[in-house]
C-alpha atoms as a PDB file:
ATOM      1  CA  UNK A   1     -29.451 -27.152 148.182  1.00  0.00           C
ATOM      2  CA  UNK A   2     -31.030 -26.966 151.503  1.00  0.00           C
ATOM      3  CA  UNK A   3     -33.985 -29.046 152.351  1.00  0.00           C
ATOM      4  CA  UNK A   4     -37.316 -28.454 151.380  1.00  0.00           C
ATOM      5  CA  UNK A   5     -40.337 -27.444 153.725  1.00  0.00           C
ATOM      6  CA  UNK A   6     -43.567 -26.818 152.897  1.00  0.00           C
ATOM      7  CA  UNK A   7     -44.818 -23.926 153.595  1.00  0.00           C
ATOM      8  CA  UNK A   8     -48.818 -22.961 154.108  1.00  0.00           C
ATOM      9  CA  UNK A   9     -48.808 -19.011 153.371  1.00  0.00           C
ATOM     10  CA  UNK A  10     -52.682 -18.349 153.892  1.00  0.00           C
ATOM     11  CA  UNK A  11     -54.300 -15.577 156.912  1.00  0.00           C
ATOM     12  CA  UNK A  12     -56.229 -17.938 159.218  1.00  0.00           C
ATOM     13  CA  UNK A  13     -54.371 -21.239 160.010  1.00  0.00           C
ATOM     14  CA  UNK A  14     -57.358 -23.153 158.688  1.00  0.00           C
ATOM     15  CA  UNK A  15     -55.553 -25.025 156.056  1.00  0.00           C
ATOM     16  CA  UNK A  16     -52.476 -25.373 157.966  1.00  0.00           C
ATOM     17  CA  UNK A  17     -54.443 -27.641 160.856  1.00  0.00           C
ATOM     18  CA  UNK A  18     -55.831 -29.451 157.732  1.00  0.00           C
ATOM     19  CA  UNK A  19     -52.421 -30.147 156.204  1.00  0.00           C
ATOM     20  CA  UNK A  20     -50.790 -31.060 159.947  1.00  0.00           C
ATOM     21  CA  UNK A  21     -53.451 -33.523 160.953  1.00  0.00           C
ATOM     22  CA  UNK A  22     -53.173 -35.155 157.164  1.00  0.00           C
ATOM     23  CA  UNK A  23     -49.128 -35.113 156.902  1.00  0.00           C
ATOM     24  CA  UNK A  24     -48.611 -36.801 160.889  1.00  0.00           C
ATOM     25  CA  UNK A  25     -44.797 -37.587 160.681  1.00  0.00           C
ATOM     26  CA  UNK A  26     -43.909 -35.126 157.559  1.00  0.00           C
ATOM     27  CA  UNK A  27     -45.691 -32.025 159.353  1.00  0.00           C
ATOM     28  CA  UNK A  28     -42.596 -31.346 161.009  1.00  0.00           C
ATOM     29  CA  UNK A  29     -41.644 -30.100 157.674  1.00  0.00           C
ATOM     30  CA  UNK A  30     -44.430 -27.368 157.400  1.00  0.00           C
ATOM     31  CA  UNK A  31     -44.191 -23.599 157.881  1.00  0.00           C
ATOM     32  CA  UNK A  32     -47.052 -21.646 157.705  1.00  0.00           C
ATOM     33  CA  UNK A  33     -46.715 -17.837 157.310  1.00  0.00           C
ATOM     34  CA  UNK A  34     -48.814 -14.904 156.647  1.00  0.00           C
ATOM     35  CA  UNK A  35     -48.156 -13.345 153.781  1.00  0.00           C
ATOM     36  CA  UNK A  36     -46.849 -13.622 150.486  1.00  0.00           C
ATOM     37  CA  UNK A  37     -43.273 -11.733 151.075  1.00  0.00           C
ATOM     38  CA  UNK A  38     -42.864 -14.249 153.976  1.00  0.00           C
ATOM     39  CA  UNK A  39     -43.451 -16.837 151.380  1.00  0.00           C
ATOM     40  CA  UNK A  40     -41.065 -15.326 149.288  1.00  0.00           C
ATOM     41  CA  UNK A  41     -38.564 -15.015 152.297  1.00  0.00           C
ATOM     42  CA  UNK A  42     -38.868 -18.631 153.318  1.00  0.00           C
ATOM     43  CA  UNK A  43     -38.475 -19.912 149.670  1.00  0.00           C
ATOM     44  CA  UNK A  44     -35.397 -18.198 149.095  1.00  0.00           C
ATOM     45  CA  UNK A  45     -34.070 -20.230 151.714  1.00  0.00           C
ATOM     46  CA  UNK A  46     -35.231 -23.506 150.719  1.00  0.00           C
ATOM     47  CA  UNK A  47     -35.654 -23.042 147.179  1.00  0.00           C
ATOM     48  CA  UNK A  48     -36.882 -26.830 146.611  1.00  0.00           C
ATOM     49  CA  UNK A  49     -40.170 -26.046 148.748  1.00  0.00           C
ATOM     50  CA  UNK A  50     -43.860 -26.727 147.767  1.00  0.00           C
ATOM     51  CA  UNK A  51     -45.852 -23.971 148.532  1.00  0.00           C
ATOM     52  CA  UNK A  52     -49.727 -23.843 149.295  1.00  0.00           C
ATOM     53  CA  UNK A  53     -50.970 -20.276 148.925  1.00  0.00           C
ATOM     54  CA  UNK A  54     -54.423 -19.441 150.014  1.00  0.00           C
ATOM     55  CA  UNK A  55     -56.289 -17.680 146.950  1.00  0.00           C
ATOM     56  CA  UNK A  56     -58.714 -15.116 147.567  1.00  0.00           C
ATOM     57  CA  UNK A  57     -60.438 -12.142 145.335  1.00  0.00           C
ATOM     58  CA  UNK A  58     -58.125  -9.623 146.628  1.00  0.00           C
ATOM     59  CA  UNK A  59     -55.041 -11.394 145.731  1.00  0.00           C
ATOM     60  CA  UNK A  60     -55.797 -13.457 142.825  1.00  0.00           C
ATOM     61  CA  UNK A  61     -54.208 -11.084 140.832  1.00  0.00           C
ATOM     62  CA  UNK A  62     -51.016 -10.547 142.308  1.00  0.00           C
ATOM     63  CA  UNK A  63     -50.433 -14.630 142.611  1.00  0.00           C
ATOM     64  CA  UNK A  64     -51.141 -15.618 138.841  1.00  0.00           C
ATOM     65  CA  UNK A  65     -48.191 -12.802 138.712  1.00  0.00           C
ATOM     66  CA  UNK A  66     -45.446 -14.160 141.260  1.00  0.00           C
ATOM     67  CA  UNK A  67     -46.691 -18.298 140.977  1.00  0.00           C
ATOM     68  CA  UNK A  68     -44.704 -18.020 137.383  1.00  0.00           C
ATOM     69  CA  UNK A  69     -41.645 -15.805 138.651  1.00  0.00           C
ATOM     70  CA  UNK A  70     -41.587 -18.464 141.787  1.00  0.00           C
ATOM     71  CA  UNK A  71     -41.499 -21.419 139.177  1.00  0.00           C
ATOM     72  CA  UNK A  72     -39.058 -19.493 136.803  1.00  0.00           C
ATOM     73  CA  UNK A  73     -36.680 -18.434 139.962  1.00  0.00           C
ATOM     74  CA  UNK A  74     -37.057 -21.495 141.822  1.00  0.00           C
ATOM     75  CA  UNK A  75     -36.940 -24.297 139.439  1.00  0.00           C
ATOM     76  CA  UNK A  76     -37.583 -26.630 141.946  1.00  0.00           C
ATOM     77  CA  UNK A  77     -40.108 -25.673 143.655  1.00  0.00           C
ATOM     78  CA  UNK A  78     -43.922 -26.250 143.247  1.00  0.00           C
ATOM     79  CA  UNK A  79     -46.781 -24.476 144.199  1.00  0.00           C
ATOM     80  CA  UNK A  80     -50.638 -25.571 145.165  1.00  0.00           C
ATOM     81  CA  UNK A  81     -53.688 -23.017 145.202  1.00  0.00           C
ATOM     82  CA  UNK A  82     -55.894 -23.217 148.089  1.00  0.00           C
ATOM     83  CA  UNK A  83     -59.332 -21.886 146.816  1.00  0.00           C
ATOM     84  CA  UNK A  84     -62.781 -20.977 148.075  1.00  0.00           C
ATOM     85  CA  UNK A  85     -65.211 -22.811 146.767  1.00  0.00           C
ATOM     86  CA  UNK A  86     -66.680 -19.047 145.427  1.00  0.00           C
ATOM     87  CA  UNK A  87     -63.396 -18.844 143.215  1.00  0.00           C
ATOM     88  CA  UNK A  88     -63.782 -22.057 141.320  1.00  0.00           C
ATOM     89  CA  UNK A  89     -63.836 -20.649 138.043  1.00  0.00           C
ATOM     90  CA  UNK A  90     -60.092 -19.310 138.464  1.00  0.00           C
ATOM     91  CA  UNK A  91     -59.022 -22.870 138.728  1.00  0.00           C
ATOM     92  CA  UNK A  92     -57.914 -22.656 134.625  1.00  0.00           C
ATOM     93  CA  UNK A  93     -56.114 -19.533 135.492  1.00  0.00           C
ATOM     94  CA  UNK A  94     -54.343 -20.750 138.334  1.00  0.00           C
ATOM     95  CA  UNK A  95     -53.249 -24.079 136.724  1.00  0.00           C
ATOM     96  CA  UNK A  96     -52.396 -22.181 133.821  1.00  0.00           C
ATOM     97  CA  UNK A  97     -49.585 -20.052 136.288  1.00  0.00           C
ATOM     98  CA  UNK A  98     -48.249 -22.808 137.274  1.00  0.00           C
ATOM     99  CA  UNK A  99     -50.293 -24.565 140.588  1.00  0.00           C
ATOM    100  CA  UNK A 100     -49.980 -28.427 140.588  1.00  0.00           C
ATOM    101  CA  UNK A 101     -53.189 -28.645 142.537  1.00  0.00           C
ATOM    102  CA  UNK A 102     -56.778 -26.116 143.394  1.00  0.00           C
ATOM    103  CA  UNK A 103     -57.760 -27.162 146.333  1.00  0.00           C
ATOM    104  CA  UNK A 104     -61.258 -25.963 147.149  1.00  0.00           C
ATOM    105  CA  UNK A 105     -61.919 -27.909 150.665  1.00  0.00           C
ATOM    106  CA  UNK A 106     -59.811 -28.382 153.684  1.00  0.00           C
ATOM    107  CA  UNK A 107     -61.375 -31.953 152.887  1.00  0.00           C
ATOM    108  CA  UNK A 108     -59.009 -32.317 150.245  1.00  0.00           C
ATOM    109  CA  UNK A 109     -55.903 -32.072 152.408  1.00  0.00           C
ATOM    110  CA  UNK A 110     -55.154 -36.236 152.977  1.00  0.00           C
ATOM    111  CA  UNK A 111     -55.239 -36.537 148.858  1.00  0.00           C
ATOM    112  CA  UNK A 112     -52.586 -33.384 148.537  1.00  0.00           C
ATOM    113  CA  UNK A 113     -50.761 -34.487 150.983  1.00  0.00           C
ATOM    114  CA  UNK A 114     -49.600 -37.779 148.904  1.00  0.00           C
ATOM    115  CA  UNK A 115     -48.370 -35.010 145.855  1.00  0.00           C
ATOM    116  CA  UNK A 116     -46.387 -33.539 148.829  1.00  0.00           C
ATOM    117  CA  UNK A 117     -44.912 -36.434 149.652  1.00  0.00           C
ATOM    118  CA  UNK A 118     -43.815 -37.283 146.435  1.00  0.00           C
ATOM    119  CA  UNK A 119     -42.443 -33.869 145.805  1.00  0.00           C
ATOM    120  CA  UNK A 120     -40.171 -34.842 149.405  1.00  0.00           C
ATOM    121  CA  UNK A 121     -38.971 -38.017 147.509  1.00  0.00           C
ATOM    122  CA  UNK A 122     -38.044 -35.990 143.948  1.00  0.00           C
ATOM    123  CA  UNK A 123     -36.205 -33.657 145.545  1.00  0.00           C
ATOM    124  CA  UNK A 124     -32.558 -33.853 143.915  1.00  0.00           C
ATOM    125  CA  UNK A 125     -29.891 -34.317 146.932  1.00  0.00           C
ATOM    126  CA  UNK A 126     -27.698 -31.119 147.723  1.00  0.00           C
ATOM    127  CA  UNK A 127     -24.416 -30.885 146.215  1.00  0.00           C
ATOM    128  CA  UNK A 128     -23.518 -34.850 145.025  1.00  0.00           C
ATOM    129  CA  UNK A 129     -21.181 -35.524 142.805  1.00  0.00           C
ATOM    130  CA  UNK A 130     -22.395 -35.958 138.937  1.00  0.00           C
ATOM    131  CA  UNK A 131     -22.432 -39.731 139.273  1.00  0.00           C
ATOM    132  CA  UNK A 132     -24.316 -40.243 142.549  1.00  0.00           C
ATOM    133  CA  UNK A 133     -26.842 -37.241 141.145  1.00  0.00           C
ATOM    134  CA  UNK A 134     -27.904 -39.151 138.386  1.00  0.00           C
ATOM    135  CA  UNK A 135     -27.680 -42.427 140.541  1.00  0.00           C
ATOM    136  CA  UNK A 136     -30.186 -41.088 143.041  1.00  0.00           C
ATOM    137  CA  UNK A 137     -32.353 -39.495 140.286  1.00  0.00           C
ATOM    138  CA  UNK A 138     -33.141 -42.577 138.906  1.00  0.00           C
ATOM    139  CA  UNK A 139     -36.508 -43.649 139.367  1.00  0.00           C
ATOM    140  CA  UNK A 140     -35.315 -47.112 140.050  1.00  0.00           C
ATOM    141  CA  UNK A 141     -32.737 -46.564 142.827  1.00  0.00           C
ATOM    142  CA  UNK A 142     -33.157 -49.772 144.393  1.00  0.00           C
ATOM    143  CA  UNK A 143     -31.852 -51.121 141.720  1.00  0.00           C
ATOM    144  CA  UNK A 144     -29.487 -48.905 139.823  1.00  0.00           C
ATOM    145  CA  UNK A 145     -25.665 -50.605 139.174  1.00  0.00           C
ATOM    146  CA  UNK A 146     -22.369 -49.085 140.717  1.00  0.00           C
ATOM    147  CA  UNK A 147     -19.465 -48.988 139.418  1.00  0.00           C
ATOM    148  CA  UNK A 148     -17.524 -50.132 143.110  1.00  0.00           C
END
């Protein structure tokens, strides 16, 4: 499995300064694109991503359709809704697709960018063997027993 990014798919770049300034070190990690087939694209590649979508009225729709088929495809992967604060009612509806997080405020970007983070760390490793898998899945690493 190659390694995850996250990727910003939204129009202006707004968010994406939000999420860089927030994320320092792990911003080298981000992608931002500009639409939701180059979301698709880039996931498809790094199937373990987190995604932040921008959520508007005109495509409301069509996300609370492909956030699922992402989720179903892509077991892996997990997506956050970034939200005006005019489409706070569709917060149920999103979470109910599948988004982790609504953000409504670029404000909000330092506190999502700890659920990142921990995404980074839960991220199983590509291609171990099954007893180094489970070893590393463990949430207490530090202190899991070997057999050598």
């Amino acid at each position: 499995m190659s390694s995850p990014r996250f990727i910003v798919c939204e129009k202006t770049g707004r968010w994406a300064v939000a999420f860089r300034r927030a994320l320092g070190y792990e911003a080298r990690q981000m992608i931002e694109v500009r639409s939701i087939l180059g979301c698709e694209t880039i996931l498809a590649q790094h199937p373990a991503s987190i995604i932040a979508v921008e959520i508007t009225a005109g495509n409301l729709d069509t996300l609370v359709v492909a956030v699922p088929g992402w989720l179903r495809n892509f077991p892996h992967c997990r997506v956050m809704a970034l939200a005006a604060a005019d489409l706070a009612s569709a917060e149920t509806l999103l979470r109910e697709a599948g988004a982790v997080a609504v953000l409504q405020s670029t404000r909000e970007a330092p506190a999502a960018c700890r659920l990142i983070e921990r995404h980074f760390e839960a991220v199983p490793a590509a291609d171990l063997p099954l007893e180094q898998a489970i070893e590393s899945s463990l949430p207490w690493p530090k202190w899991a027993s070997s057999p050598t």
